[in-house]
Protein backbone atom coordinates (compact mmCIF):
# COMPACT_ATOMS: atom_id res chain seq x y z
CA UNK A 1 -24.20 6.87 -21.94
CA UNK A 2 -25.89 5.03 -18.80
CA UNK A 3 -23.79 6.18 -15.45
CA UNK A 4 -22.23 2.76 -14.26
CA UNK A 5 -20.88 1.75 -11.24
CA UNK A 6 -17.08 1.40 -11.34
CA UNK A 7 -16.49 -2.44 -10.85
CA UNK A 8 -15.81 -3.94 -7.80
CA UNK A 9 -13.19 -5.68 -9.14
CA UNK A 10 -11.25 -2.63 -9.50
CA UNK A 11 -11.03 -1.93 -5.98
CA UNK A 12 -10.59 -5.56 -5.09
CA UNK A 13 -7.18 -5.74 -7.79
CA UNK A 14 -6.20 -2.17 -4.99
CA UNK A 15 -6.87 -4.46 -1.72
CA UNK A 16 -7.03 -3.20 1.86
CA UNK A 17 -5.92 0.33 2.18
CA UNK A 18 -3.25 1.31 4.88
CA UNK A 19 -4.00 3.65 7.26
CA UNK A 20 -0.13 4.34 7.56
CA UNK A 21 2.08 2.40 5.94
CA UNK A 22 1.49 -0.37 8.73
CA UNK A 23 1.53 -4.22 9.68
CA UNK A 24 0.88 -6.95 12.23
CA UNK A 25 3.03 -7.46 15.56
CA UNK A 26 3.69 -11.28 16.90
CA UNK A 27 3.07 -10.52 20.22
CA UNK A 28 4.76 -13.77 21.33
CA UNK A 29 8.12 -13.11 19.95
CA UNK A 30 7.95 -9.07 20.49
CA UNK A 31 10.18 -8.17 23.08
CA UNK A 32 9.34 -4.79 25.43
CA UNK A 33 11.01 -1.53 24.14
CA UNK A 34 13.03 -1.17 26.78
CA UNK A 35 14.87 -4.91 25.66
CA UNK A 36 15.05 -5.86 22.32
CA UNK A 37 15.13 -9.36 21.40
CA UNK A 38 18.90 -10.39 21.46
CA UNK A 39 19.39 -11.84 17.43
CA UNK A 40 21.34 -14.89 16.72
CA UNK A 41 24.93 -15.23 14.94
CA UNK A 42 27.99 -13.61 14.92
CA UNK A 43 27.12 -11.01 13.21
CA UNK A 44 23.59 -10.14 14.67
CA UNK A 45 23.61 -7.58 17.27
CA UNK A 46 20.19 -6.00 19.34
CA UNK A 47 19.58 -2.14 19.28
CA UNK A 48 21.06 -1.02 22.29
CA UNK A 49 18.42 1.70 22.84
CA UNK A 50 14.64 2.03 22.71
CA UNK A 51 15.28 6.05 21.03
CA UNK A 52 16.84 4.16 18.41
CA UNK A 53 13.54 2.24 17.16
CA UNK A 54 12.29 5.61 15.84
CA UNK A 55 15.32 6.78 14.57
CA UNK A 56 15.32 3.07 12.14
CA UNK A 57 11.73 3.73 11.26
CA UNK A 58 12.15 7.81 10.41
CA UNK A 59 15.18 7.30 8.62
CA UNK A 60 13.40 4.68 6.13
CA UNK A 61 10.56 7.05 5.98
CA UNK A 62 12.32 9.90 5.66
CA UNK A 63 14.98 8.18 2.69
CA UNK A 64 11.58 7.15 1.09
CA UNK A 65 9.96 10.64 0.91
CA UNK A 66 13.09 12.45 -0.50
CA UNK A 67 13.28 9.88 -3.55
CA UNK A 68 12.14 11.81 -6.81
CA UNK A 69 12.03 8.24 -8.38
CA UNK A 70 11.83 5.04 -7.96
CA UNK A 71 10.44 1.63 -8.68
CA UNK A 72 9.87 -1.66 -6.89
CA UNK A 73 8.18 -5.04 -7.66
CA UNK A 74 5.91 -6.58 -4.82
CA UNK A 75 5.08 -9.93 -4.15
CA UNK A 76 2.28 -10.00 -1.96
CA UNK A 77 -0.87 -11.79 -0.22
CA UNK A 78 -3.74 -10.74 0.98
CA UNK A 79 -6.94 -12.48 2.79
CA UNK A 80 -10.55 -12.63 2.44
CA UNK A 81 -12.59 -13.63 4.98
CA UNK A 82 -15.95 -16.18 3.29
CA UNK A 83 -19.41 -16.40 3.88
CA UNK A 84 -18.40 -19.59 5.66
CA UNK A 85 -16.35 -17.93 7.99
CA UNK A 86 -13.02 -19.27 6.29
CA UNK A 87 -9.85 -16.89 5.90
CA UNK A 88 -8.43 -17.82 2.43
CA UNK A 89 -5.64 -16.53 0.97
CA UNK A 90 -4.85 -15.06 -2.71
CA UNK A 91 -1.85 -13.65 -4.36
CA UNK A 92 -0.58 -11.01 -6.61
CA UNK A 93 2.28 -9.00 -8.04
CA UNK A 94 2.59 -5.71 -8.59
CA UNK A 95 4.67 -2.94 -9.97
CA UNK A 96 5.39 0.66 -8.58
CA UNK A 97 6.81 3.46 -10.42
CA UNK A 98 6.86 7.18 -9.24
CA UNK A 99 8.34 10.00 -10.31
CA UNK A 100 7.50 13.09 -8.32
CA UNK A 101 5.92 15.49 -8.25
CA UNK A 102 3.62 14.12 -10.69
CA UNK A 103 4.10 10.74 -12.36
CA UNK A 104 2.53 7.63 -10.42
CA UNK A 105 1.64 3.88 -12.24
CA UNK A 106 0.92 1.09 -10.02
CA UNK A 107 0.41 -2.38 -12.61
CA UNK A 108 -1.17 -5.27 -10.90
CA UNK A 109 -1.71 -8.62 -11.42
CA UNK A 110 -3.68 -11.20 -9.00
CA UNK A 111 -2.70 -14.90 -8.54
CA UNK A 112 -5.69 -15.77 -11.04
CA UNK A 113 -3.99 -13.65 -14.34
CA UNK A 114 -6.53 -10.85 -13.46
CA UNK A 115 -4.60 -7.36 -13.98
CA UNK A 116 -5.35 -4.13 -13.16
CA UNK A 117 -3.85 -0.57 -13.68
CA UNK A 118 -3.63 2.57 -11.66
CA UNK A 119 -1.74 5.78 -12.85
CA UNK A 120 -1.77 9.14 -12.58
CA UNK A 121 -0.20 12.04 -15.00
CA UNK A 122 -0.32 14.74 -12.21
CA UNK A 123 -4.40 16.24 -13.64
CA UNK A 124 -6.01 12.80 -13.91
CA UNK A 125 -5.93 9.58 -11.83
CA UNK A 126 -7.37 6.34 -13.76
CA UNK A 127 -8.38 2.64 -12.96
CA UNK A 128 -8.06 0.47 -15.83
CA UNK A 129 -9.43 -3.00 -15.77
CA UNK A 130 -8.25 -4.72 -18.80
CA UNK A 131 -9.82 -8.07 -18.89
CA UNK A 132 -13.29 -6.14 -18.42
CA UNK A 133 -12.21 -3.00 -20.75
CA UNK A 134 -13.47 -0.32 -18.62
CA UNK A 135 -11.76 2.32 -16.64
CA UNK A 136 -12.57 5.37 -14.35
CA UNK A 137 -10.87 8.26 -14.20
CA UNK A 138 -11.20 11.64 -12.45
CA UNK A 139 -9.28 14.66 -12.43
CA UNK A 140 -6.92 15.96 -8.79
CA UNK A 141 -4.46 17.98 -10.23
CA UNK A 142 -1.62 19.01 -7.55
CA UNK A 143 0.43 16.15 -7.23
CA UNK A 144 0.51 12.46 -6.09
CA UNK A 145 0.29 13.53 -2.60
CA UNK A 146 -3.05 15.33 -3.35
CA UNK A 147 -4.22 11.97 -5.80
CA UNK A 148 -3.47 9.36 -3.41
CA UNK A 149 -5.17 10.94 -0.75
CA UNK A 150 -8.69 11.65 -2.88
CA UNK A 151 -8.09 8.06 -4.51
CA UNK A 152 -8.61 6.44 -0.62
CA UNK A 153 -10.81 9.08 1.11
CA UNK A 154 -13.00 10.28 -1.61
CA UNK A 155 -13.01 7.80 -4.10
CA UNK A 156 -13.25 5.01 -1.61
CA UNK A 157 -10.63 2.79 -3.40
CA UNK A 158 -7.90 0.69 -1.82
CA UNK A 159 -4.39 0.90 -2.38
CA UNK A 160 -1.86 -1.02 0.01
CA UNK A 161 1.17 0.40 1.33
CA UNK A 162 -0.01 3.77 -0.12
CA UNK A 163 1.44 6.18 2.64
CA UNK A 164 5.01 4.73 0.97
CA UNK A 165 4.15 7.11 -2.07
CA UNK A 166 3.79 9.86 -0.03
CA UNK A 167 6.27 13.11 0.42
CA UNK A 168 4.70 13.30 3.61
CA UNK A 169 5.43 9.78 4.75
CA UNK A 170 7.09 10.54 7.74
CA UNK A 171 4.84 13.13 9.01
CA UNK A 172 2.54 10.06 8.36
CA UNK A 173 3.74 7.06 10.24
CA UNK A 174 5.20 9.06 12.80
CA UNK A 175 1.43 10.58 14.26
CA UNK A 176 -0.04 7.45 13.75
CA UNK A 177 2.30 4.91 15.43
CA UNK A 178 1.08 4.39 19.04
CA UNK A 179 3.97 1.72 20.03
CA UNK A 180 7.09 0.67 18.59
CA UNK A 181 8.83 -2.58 18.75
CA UNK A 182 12.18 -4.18 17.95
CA UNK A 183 12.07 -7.49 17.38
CA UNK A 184 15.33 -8.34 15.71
CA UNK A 185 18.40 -8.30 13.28
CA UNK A 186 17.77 -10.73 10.68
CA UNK A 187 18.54 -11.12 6.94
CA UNK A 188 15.98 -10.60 3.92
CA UNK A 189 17.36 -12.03 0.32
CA UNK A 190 21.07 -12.18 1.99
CA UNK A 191 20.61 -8.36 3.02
CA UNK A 192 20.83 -7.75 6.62
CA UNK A 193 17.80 -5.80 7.95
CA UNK A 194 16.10 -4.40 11.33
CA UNK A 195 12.38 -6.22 12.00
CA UNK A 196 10.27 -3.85 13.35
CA UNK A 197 6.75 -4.30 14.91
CA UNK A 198 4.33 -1.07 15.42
CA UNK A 199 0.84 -0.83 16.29
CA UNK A 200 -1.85 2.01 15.12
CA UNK A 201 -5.19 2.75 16.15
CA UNK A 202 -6.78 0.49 13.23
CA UNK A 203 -3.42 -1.36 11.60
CA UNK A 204 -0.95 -3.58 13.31
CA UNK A 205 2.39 -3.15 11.07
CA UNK A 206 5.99 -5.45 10.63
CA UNK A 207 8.49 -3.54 8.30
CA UNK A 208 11.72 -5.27 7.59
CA UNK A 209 14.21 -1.99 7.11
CA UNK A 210 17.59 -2.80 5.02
CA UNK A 211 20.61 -1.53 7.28
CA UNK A 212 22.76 0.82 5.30
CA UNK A 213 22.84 3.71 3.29
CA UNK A 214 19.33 2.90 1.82
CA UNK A 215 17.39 2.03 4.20
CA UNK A 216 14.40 0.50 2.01
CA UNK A 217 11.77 -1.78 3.33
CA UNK A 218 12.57 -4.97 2.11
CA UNK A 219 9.14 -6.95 3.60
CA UNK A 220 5.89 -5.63 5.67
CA UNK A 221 2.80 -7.35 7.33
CA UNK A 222 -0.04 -5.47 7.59
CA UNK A 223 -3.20 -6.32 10.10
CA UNK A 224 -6.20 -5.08 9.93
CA UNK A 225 -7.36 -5.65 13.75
CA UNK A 226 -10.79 -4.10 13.79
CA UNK A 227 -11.67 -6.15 10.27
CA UNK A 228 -13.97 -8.84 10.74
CA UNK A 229 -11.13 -11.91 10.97
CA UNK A 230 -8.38 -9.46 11.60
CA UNK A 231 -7.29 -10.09 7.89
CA UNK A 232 -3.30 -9.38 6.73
CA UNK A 233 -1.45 -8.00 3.85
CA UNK A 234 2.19 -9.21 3.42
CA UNK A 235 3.89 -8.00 0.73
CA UNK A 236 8.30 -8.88 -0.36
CA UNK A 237 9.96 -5.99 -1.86
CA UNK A 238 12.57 -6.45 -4.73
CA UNK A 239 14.05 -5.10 -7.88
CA UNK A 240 14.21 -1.58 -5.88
CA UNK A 241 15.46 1.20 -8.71
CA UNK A 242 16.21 4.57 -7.12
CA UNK A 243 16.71 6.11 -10.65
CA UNK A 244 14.19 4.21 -12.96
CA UNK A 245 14.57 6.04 -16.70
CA UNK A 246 10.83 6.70 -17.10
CA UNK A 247 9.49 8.89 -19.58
CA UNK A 248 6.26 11.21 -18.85
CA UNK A 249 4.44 8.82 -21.28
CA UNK A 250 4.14 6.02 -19.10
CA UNK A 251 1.95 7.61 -16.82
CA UNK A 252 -0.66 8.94 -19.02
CA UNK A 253 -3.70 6.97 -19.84
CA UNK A 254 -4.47 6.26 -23.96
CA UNK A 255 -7.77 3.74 -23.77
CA UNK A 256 -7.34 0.79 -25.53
CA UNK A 257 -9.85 0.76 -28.66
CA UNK A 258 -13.32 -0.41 -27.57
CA UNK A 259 -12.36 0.50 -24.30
CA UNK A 260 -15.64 1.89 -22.09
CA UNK A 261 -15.21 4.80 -19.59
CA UNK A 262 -17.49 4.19 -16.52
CA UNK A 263 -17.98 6.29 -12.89
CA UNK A 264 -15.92 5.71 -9.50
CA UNK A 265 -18.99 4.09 -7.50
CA UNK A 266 -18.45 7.63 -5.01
CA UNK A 267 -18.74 9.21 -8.28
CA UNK A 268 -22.71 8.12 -8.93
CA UNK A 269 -25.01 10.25 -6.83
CA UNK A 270 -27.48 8.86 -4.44
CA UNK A 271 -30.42 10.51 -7.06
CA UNK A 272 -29.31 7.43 -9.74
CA UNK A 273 -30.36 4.78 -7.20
CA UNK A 274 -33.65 3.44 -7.09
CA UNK A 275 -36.54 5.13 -4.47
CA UNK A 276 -35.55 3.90 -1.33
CA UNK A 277 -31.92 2.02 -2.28
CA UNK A 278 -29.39 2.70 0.28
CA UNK A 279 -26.09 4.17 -1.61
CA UNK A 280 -23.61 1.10 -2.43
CA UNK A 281 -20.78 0.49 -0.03
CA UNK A 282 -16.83 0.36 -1.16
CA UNK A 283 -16.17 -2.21 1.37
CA UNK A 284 -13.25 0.24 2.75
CA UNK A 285 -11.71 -0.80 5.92
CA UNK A 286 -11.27 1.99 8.60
């Protein structure tokens, strides 16, 4: 069968990657660490201390990365900078399940009916694109740690939010977060939460953190300052299921019939290309 480039549409139903779990920071309304912004109510109260900042953020991180399973629905937008110059905005939904060490499905679905489907059974990691019928898949046995990783850095895919799947989350957010920001108690869907603004070399990051025993992220804003526009992902959490009853099955990948398998584009070597054609680009943000 001809070697075919995997289609971009794939990659554009993953959107921008993260570089750590990250998001965009209002500078206006961002108070200095060593004074949070005072919240309003009764029964909003400031962090008293800068040293607690980190201990909000690694304790969501840290809750995260010691889940064996879960699952969450996402509401999110991202933007797309035109030819025109024009920052428009699209939606989509999507779906998380994981079940470590092994068992990852991420379902899809843009704000045009387009859906998409990423999973991995712990050997091989596939893209499915259903309205097209085609899907890539390679093999990175070891875990989702290991998959996720060669998914962004090898592959060249995109996959928001992605350092959120990872056992090593904290270990991740923690070396990458340059400054840390709190900007105030507030309430997501009726459940109080801490708003947090942090800053990374290449990502600007808000994460809305629940206050309690679980402390899930319950929102996140995610800029992209050295993009071309400075584009955003904002995603809502909900539906969060800390012991989903999955079965092995639903990470495993049966093609549909008439379904065609095509390459990763990092998968097609730079000998396919015509004489003197420059190897195709993912479009992968830093």
């Amino acid at each position: 069968m001809k070697t075919e480039i995997f289609l971009p549409v794939i990659r554009t139903a993953l959107c921008m990657v993260i570089a750590a779990a990250t998001a965009s920071c209002a500078q206006e309304r961002v108070a200095p660490r060593a004074e949070p912004v005072a919240a309003q109510g009764p029964a909003r109260q400031a962090v008293a201390e800068p040293r607690e900042l980190k201990e909000i953020l690694m304790r969501m991180a840290t809750f995260l990365s010691k889940a064996q399973r879960f699952s969450v629905s996402l509401q999110g937008s991202y933007d797309v900078l035109q030819e025109s110059g024009q920052m428009i905005e699209f939606g989509e939904t999507r779906k998380i399940t994981v079940s470590r060490p092994n068992g990852l499905r991420v379902e899809v679905e843009h704000s045009a009916g387009e859906k998409h489907l990423v999973v991995y059974d712990g050997t091989d990691i596939t893209a499915f694109s259903p309205s097209q019928n085609v899907y890539a898949q390679a093999s990175k046995p070891g875990g989702i740690d290991q998959a996720v990783t060669y998914f962004l850095k090898d592959l060249h895919m995109r996959l928001p939010l992605a350092a959120l799947l990872l056992s090593r989350f904290p270990a991740e957010i923690e070396g990458r977060t340059q400054s840390l920001d709190y900007v105030e108690r507030t309430l997501i869907h009726n459940t109080p939460a801490h708003h947090l603004a942090g800053r990374t070399e290449t990502v600007d990051y808000q994460l809305w953190i629940a206050e309690g025993a679980q402390p899930l992220p319950l929102r996140a804003v995610l800029t992209y300052k050295k993009a071309e526009g400075h584009p955003q992902f904002r995603a809502d959490f909900a539906d969060w299921n800390l012991a989903p009853d999955v079965q092995n099955t639903r990470f495993a990948f049966t093609p549909p019939q008439g379904a065609r398998k095509i390459a990763f584009l990092a998968q097609v070597p730079e000998l396919a290309l015509p004489a003197g054609a420059p190897p195709a680009q993912s479009g992968e943000q830093p």
